[in-house]
N, C-alpha and C. Protein backbone atom coordinates (compact mmCIF):
# COMPACT_ATOMS: atom_id res chain seq x y z
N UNK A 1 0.85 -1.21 0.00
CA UNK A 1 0.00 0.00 0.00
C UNK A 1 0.87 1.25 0.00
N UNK A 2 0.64 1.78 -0.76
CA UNK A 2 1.61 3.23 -1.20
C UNK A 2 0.97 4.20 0.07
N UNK A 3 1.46 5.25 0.76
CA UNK A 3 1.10 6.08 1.85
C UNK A 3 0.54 7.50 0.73
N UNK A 4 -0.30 8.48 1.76
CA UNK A 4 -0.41 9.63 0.78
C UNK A 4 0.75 10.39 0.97
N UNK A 5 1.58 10.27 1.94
CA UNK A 5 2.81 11.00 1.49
C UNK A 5 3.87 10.90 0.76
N UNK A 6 3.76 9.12 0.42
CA UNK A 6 4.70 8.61 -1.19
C UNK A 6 4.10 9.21 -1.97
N UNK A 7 2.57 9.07 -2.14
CA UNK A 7 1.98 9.41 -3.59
C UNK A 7 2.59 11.30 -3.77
N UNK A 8 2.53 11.41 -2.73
CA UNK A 8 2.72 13.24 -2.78
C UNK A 8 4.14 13.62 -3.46
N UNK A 9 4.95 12.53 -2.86
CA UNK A 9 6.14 12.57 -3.10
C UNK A 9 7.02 12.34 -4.55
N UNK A 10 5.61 11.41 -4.72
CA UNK A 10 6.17 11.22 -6.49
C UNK A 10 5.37 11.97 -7.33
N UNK A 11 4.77 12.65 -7.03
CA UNK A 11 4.01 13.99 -7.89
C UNK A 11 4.48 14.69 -7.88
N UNK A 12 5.91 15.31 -6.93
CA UNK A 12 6.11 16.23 -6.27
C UNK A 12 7.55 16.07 -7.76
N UNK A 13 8.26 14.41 -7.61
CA UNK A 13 9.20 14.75 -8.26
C UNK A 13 8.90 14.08 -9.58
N UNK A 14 7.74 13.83 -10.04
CA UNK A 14 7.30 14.03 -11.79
C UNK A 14 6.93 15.40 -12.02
N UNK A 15 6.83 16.48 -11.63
CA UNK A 15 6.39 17.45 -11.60
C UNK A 15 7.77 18.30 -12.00
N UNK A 16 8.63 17.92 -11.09
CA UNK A 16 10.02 18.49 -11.20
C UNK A 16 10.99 18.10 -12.63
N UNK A 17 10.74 16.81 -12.69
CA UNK A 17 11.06 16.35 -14.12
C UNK A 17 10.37 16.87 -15.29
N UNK A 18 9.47 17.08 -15.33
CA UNK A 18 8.48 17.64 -16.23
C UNK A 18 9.01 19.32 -16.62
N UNK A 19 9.65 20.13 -15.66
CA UNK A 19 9.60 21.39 -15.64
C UNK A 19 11.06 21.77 -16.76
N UNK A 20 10.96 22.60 -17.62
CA UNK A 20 12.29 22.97 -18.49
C UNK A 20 13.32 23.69 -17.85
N UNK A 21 14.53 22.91 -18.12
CA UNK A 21 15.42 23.06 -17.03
C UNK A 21 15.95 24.91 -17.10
N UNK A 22 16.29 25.18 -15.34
CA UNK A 22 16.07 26.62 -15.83
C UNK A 22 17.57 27.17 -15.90
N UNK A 23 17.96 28.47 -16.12
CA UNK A 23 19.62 29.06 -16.63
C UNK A 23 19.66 30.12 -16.40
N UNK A 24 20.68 30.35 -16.22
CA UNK A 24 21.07 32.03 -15.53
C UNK A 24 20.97 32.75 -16.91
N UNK A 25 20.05 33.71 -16.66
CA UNK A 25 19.41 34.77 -17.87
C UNK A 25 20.45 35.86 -18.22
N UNK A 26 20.87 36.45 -16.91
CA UNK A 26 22.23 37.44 -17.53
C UNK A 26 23.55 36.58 -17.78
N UNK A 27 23.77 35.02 -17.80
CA UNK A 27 24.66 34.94 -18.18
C UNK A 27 24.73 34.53 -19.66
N UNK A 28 23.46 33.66 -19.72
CA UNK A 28 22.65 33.62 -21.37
C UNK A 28 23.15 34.65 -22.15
N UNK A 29 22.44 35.65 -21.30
CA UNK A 29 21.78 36.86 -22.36
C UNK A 29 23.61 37.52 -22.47
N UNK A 30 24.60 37.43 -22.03
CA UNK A 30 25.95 38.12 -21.90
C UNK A 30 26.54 36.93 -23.50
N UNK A 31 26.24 35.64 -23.23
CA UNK A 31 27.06 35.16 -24.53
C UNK A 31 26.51 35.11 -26.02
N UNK A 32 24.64 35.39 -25.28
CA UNK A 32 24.45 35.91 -26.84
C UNK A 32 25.17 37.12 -27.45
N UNK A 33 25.33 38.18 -26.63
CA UNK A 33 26.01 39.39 -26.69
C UNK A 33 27.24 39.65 -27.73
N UNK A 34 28.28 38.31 -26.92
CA UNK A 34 29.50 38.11 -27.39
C UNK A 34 29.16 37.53 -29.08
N UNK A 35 27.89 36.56 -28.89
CA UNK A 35 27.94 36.31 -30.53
C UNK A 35 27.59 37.54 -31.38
N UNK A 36 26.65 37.60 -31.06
CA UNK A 36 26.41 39.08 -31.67
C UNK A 36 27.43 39.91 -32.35
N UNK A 37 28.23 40.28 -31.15
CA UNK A 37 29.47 41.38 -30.99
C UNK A 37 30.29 40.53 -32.21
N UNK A 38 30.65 39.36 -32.53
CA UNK A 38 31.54 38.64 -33.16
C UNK A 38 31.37 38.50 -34.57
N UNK A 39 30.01 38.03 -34.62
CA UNK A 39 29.41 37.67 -36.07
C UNK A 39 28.14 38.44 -36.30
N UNK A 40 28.01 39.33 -36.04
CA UNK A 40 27.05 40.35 -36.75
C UNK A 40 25.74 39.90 -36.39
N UNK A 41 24.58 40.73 -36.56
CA UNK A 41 23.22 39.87 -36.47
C UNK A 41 22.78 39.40 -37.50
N UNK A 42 23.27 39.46 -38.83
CA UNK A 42 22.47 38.83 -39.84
C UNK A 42 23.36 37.27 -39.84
N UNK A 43 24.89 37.03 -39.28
CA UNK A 43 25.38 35.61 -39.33
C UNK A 43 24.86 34.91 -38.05
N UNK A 44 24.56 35.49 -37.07
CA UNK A 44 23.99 34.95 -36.33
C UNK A 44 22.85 34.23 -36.01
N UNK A 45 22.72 32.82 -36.49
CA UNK A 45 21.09 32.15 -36.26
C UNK A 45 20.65 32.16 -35.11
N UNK A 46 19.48 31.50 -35.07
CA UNK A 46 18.49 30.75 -34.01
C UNK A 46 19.38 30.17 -33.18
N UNK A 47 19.75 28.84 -34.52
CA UNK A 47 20.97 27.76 -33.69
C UNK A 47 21.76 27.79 -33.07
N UNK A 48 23.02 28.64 -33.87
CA UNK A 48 23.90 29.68 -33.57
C UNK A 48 23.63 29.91 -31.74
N UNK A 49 22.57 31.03 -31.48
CA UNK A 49 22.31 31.33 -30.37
C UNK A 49 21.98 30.36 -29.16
N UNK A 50 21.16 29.15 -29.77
CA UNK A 50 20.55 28.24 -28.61
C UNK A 50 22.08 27.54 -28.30
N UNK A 51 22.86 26.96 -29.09
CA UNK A 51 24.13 26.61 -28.99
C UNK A 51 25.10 27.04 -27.69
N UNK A 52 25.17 28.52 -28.57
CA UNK A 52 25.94 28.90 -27.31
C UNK A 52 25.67 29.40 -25.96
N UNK A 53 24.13 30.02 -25.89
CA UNK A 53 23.42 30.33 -24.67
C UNK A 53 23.11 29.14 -23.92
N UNK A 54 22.98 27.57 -24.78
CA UNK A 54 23.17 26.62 -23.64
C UNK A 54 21.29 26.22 -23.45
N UNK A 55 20.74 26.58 -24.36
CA UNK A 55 18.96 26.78 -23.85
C UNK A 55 18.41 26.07 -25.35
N UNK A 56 17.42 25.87 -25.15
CA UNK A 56 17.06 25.16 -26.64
C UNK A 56 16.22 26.38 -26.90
N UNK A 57 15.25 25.87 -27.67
CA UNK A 57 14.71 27.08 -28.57
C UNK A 57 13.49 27.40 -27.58
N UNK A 58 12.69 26.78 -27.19
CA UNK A 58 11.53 27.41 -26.32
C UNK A 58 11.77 28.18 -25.21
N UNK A 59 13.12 28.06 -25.01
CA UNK A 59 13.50 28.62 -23.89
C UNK A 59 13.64 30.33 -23.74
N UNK A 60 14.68 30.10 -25.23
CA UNK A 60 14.72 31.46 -25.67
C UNK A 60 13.66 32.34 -26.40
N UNK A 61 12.52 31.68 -26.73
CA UNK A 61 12.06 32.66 -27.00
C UNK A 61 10.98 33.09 -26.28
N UNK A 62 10.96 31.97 -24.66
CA UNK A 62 9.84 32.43 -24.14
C UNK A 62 10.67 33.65 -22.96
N UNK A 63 11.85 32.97 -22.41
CA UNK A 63 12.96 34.22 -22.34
C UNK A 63 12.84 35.63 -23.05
N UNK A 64 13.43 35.64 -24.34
CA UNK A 64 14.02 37.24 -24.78
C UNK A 64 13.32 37.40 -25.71
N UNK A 65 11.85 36.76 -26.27
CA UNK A 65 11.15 36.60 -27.51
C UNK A 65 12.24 36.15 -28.60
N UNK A 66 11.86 36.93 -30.10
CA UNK A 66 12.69 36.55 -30.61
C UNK A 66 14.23 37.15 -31.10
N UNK A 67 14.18 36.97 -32.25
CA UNK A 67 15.37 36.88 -32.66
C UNK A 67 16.14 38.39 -32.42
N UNK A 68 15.12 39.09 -33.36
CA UNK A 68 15.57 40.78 -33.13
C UNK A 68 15.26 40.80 -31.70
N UNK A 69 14.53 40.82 -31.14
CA UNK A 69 14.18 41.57 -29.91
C UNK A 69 14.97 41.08 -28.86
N UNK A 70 15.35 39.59 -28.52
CA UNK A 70 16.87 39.36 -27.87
C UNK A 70 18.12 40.54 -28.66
N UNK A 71 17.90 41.08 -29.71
CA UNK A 71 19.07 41.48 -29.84
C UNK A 71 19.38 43.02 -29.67
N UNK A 72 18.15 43.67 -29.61
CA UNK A 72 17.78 45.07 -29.02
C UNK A 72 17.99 44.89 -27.54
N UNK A 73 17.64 43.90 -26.99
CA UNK A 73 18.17 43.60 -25.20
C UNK A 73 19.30 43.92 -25.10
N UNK A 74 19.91 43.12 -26.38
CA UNK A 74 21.76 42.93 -25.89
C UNK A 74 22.64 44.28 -26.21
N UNK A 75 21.47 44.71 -27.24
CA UNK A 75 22.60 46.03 -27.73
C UNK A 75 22.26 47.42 -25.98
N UNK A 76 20.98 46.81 -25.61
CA UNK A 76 20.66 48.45 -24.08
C UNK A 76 22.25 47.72 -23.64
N UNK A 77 21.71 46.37 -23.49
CA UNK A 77 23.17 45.77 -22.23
C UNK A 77 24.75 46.58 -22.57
N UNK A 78 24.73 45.77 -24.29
CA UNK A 78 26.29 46.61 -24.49
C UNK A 78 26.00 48.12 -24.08
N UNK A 79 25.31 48.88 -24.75
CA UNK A 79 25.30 50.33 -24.38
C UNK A 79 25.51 50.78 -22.59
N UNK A 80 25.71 49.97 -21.93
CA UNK A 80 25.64 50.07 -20.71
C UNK A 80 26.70 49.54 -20.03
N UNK A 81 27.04 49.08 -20.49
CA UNK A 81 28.55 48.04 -20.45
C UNK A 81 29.63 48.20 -21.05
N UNK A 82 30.30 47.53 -22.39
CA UNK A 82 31.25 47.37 -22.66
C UNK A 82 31.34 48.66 -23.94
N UNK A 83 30.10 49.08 -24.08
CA UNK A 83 29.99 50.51 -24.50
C UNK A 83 29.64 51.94 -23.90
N UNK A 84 29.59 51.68 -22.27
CA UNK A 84 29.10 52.93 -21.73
C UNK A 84 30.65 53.58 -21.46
N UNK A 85 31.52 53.72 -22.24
CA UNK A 85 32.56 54.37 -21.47
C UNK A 85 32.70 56.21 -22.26
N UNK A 86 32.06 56.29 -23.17
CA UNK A 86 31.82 57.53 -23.98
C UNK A 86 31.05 58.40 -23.51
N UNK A 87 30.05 57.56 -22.75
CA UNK A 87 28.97 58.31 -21.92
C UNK A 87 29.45 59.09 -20.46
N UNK A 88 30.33 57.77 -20.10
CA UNK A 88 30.98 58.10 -18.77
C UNK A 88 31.43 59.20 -19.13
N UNK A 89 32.70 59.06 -20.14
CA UNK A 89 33.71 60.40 -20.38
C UNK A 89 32.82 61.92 -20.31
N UNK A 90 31.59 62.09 -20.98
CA UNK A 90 31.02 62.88 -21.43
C UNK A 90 29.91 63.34 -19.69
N UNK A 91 30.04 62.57 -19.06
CA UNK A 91 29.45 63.07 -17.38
C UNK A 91 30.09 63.28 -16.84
N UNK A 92 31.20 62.79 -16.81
CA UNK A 92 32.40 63.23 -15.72
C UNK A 92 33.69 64.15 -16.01
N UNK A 93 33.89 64.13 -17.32
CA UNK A 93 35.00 64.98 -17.48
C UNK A 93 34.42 66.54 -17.94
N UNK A 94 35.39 67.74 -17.23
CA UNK A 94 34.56 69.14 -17.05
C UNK A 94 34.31 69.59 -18.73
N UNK A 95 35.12 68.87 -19.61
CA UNK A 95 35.10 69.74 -20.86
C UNK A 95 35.04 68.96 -21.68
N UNK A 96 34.09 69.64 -23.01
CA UNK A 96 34.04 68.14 -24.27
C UNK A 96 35.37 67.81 -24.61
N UNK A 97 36.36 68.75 -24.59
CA UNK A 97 37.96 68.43 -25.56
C UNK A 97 38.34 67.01 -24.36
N UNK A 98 37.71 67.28 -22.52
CA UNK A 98 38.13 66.31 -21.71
C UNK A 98 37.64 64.90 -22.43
N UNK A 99 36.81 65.13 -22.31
CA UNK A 99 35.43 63.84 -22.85
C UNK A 99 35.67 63.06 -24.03
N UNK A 100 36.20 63.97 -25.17
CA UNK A 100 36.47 62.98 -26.10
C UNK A 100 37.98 62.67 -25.95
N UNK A 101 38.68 63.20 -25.56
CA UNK A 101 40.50 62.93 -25.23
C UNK A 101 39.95 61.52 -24.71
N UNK A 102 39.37 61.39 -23.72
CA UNK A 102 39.38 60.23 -23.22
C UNK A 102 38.34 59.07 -23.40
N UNK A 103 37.42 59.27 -24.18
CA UNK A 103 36.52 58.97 -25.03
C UNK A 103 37.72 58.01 -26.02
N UNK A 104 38.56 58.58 -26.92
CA UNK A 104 39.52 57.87 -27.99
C UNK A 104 40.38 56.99 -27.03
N UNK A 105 41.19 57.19 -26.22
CA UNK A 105 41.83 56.46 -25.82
C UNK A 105 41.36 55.34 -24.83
N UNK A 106 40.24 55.62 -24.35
CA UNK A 106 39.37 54.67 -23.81
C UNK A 106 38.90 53.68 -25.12
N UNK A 107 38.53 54.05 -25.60
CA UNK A 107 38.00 53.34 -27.01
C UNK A 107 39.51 52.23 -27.79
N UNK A 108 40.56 53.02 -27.53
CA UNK A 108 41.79 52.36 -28.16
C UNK A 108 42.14 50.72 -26.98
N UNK A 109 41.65 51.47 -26.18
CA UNK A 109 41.93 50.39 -25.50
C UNK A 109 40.92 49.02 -25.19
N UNK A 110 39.71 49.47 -25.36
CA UNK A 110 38.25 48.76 -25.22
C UNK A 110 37.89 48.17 -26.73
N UNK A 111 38.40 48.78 -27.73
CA UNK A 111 38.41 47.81 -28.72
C UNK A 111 39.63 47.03 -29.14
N UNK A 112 40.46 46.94 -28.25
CA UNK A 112 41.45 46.20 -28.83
C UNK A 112 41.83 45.03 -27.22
N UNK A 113 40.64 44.60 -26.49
CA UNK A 113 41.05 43.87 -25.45
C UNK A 113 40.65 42.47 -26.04
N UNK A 114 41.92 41.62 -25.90
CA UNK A 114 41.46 40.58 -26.23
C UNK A 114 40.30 39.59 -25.49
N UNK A 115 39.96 40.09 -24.50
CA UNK A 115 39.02 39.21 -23.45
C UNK A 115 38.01 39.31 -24.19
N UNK A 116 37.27 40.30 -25.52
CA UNK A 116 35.93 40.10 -25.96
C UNK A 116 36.13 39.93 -27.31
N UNK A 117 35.48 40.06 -28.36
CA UNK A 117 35.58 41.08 -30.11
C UNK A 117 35.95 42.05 -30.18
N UNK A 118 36.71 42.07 -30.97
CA UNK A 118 37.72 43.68 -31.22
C UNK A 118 36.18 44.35 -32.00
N UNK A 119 36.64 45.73 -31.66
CA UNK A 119 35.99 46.63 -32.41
C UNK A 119 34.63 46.94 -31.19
N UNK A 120 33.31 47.64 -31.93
CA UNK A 120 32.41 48.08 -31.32
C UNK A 120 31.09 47.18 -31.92
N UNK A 121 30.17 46.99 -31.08
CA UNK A 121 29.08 45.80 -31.69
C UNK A 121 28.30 46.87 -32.59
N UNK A 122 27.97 48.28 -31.55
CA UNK A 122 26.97 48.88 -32.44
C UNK A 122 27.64 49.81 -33.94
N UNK A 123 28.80 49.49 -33.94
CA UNK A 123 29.14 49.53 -35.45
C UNK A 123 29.33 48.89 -36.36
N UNK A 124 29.46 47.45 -35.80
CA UNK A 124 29.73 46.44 -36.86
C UNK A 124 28.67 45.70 -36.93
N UNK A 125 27.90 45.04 -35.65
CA UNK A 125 26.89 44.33 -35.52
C UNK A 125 25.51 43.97 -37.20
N UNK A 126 25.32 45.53 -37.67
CA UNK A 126 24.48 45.59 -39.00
C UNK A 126 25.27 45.24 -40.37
N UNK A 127 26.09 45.04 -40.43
CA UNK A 127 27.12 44.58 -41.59
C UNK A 127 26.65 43.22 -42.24
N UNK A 128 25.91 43.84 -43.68
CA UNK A 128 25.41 42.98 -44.65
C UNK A 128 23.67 42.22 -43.76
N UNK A 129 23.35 43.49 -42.93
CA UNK A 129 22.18 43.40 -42.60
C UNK A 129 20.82 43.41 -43.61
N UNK A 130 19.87 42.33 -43.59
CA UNK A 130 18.64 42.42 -44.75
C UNK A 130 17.39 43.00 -43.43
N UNK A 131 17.52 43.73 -42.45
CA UNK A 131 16.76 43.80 -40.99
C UNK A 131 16.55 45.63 -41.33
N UNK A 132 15.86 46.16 -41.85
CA UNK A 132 15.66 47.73 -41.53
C UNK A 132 15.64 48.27 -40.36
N UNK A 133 14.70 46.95 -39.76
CA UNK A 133 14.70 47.61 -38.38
C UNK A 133 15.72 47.61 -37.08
N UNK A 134 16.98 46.19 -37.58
CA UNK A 134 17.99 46.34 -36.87
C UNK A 134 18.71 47.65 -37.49
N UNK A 135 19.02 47.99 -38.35
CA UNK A 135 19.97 48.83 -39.29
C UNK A 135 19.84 50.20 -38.71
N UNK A 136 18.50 50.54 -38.30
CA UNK A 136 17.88 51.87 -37.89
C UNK A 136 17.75 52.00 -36.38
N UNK A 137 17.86 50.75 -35.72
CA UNK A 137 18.64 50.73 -34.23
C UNK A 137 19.65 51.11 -34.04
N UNK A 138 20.76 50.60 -34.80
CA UNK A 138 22.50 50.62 -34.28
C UNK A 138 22.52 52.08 -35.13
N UNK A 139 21.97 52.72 -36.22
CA UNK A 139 21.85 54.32 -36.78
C UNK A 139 21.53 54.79 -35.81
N UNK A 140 20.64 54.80 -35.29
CA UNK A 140 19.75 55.85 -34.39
C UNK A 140 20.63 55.95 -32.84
N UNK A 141 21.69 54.78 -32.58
CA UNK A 141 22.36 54.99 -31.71
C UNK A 141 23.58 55.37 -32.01
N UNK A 142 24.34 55.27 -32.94
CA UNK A 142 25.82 55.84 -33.35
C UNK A 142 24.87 57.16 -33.26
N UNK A 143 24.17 58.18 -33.99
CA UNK A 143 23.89 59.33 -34.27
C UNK A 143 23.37 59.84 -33.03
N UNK A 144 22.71 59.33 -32.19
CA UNK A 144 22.58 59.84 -31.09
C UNK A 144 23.75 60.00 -29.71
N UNK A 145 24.91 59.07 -29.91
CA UNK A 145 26.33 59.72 -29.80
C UNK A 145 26.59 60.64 -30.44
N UNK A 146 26.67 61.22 -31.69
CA UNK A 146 27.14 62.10 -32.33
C UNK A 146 26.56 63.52 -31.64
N UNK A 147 25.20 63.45 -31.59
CA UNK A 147 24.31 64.50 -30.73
C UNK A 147 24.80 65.03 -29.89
N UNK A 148 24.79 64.08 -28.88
CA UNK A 148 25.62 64.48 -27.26
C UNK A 148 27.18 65.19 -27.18
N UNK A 149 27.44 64.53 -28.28
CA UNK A 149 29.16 65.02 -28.29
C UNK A 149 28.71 66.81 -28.99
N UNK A 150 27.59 66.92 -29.63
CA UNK A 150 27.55 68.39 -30.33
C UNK A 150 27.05 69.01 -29.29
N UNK A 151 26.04 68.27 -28.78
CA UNK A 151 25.77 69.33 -27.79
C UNK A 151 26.65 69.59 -26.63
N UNK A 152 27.12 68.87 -26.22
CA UNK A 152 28.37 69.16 -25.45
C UNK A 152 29.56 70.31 -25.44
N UNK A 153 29.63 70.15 -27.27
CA UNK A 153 30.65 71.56 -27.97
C UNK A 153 29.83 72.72 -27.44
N UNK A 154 28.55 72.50 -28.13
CA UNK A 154 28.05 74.01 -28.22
C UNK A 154 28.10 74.51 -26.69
N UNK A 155 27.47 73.57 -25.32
CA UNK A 155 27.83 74.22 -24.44
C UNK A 155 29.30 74.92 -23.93
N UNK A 156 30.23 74.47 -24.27
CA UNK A 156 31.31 74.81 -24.04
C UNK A 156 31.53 75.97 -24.74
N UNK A 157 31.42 75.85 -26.15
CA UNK A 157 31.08 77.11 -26.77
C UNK A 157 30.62 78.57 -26.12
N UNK A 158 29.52 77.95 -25.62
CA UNK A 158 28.45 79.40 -25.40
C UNK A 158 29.66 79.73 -24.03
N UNK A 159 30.27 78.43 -23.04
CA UNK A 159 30.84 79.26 -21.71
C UNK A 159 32.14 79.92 -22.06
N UNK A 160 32.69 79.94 -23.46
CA UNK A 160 33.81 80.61 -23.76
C UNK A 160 35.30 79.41 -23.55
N UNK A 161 34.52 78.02 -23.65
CA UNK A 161 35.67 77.52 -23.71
C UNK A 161 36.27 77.00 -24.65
N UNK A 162 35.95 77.41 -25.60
CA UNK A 162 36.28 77.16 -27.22
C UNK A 162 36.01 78.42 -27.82
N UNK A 163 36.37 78.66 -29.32
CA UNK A 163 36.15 79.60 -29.62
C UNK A 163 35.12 79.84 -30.35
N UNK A 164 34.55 81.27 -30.48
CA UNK A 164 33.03 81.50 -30.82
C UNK A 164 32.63 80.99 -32.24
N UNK A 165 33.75 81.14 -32.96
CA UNK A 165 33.24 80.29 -34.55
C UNK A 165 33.42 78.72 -34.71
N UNK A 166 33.50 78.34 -33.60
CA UNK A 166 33.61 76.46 -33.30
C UNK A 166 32.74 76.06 -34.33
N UNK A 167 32.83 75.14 -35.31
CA UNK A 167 31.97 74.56 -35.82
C UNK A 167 31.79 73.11 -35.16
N UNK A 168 30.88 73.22 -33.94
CA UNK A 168 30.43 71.68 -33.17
C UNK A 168 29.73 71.03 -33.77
N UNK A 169 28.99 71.29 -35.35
CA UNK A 169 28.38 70.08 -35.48
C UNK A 169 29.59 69.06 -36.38
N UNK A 170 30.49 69.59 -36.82
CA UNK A 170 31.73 69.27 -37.54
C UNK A 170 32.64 68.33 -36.61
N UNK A 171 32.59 69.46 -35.58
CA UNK A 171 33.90 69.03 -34.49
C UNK A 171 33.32 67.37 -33.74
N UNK A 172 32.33 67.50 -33.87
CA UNK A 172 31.53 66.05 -33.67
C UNK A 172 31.45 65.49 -34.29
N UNK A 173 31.18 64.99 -35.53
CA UNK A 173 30.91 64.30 -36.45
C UNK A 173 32.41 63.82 -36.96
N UNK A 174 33.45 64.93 -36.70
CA UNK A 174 35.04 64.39 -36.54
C UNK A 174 35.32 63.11 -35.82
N UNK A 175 34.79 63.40 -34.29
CA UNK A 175 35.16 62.55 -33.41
C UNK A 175 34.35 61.19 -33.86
N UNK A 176 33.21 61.49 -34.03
CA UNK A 176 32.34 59.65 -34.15
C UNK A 176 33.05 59.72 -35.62
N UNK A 177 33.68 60.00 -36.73
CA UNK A 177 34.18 59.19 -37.45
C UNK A 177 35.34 58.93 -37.11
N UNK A 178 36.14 59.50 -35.74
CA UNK A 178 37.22 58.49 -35.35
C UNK A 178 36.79 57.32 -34.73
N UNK A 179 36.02 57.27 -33.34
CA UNK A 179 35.50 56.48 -32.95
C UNK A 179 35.13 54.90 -33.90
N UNK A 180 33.96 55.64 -34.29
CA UNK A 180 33.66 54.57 -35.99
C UNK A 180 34.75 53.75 -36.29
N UNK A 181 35.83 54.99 -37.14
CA UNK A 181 36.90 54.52 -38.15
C UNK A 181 38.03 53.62 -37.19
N UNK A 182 38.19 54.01 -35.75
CA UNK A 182 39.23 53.41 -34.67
C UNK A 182 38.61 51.98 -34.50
N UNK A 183 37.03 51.35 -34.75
CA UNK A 183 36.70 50.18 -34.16
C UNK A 183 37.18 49.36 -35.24
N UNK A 184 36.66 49.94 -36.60
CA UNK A 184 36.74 48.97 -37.54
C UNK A 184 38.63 48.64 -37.91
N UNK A 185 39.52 49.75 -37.53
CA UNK A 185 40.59 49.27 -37.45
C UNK A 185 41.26 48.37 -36.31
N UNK A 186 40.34 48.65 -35.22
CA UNK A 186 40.75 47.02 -34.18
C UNK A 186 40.59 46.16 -34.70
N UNK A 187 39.19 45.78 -35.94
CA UNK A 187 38.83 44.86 -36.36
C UNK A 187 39.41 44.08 -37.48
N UNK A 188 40.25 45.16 -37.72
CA UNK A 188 41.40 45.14 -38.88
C UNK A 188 43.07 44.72 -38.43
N UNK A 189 43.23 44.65 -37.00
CA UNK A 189 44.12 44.39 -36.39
C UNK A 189 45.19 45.50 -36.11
N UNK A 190 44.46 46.21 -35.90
CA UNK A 190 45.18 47.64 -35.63
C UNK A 190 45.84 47.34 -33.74
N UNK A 191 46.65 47.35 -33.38
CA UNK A 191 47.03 47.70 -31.67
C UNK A 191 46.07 48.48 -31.31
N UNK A 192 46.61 48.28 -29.60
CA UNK A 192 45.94 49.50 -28.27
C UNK A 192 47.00 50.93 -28.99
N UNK A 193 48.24 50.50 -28.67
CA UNK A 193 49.16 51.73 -29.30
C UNK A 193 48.71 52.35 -30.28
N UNK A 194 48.71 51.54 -31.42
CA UNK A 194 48.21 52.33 -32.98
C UNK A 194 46.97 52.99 -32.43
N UNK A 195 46.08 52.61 -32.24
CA UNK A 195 44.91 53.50 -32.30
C UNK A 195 44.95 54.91 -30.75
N UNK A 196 45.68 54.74 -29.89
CA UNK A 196 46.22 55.83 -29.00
C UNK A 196 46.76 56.71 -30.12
N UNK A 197 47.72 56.24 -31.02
CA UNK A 197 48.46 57.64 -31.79
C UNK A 197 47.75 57.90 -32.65
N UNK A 198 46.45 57.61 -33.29
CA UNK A 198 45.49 58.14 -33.85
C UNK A 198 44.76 59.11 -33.18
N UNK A 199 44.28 58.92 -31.85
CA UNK A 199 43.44 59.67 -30.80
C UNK A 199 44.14 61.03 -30.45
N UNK A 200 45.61 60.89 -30.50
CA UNK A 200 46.51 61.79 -30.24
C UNK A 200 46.78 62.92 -31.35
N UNK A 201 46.82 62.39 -32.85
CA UNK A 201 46.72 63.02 -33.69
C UNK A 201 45.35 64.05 -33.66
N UNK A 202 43.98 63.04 -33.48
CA UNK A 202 42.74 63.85 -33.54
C UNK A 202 43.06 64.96 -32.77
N UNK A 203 42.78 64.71 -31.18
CA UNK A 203 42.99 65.75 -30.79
C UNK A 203 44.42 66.85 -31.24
N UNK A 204 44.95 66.61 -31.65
CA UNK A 204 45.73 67.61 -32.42
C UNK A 204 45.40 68.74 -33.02
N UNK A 205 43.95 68.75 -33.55
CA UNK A 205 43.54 69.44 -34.44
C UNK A 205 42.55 70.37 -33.75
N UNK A 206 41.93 69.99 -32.07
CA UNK A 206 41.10 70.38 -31.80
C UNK A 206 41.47 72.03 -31.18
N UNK A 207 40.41 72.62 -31.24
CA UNK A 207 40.66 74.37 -31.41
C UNK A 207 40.90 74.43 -30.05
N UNK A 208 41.02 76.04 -29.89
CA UNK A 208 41.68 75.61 -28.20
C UNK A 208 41.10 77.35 -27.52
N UNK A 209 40.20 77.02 -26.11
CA UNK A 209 39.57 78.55 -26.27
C UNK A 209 40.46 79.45 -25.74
């Protein structure tokens, strides 16, 4: 005669067997990241992802939905992470010439660490993208760097710490095509060094109030 607390007991662990086994979500969601960051979102499959996140497919998409929309997750994450250091520069240092000085050389060094993918995700990530709507994500965020860095000039501008004919929407659009042009040469195998004496050159040029 089985007791009701066996019977409880084996309901208790068919129940447990039954359940899809569960996984650490930020550590998931960190190596989709890395694929991402590596092979772009258009080389990146389904498979690809369940593979290396370690989860089969129901998992992930009852997790991060799908395909794009896990990958708009991963790009807030990078933007917050292994890309918030532009932002930092630009809160903490007193002057834009501070902000981007260290903006480039932060960057020389953050795209060229071997611990992740060289380069920057939200510049390379859309490369040979057929996704409008990824394409107009990673746009809408390079350009909205570009913004901050102008508006940044012009304030400095107006306090007299540059000079009054500054052209900041220029003097910005300088810097994010170093930025830009500095990832895709990590990706190209450029050094931490090489791309420091690029950063060094830029600022070279910058006006001085």
């Amino acid at each position: 005669m089985v007791s009701g607390q066996d019977m409880s007991t084996r309901a208790g662990v068919s129940r447990t067997r039954g359940r899809p086994r569960s996984f650490d979500r930020a550590t998931a969601l960190e190596k989709a990241l890395m694929a991402f960051w590596e092979h772009g979102y258009e080389a990146t499959s389904v498979s690809d992802l369940t593979r290396i996140m370690g989860i089969g497919a129901p998992s992930l998409y009852a997790a991060f939905g799908d395909k794009r929309t896990l990958f708009e997750e991963v790009v807030r994450v990078y933007t917050g992470t292994h890309g918030a250091f532009g932002d930092r520069a630009l809160a903490e240092e007193p002057t834009a010439r501070a902000a981007i000085e260290r903006t480039l050389r932060e960057a020389a060094a953050e795209y060229t660490d071997p611990a992740h993918p060289y380069g920057c995700l939200v510049v390379h990530a859309a490369t040979n993208c057929t996704s409008p709507e990824v394409e107009r994500l990673l746009r809408e965020r390079r350009n909205a760097s570009i913004a901050a860095l102008e508006s940044r000039i012009r304030a400095d501008v107006a306090a007299g710490l540059l000079p009054s004919g500054t052209d900041a929407a220029a003097l910005a659009r300088h810097a994010g095509a170093m930025i830009q042009g500095m990832s895709q040469q990590a990706r190209d195998g450029a050094s931490r060094e090489e791309l420091e004496a690029l950063a060094e050159i830029a600022m070279s040029i910058w006006p001085r109030g």
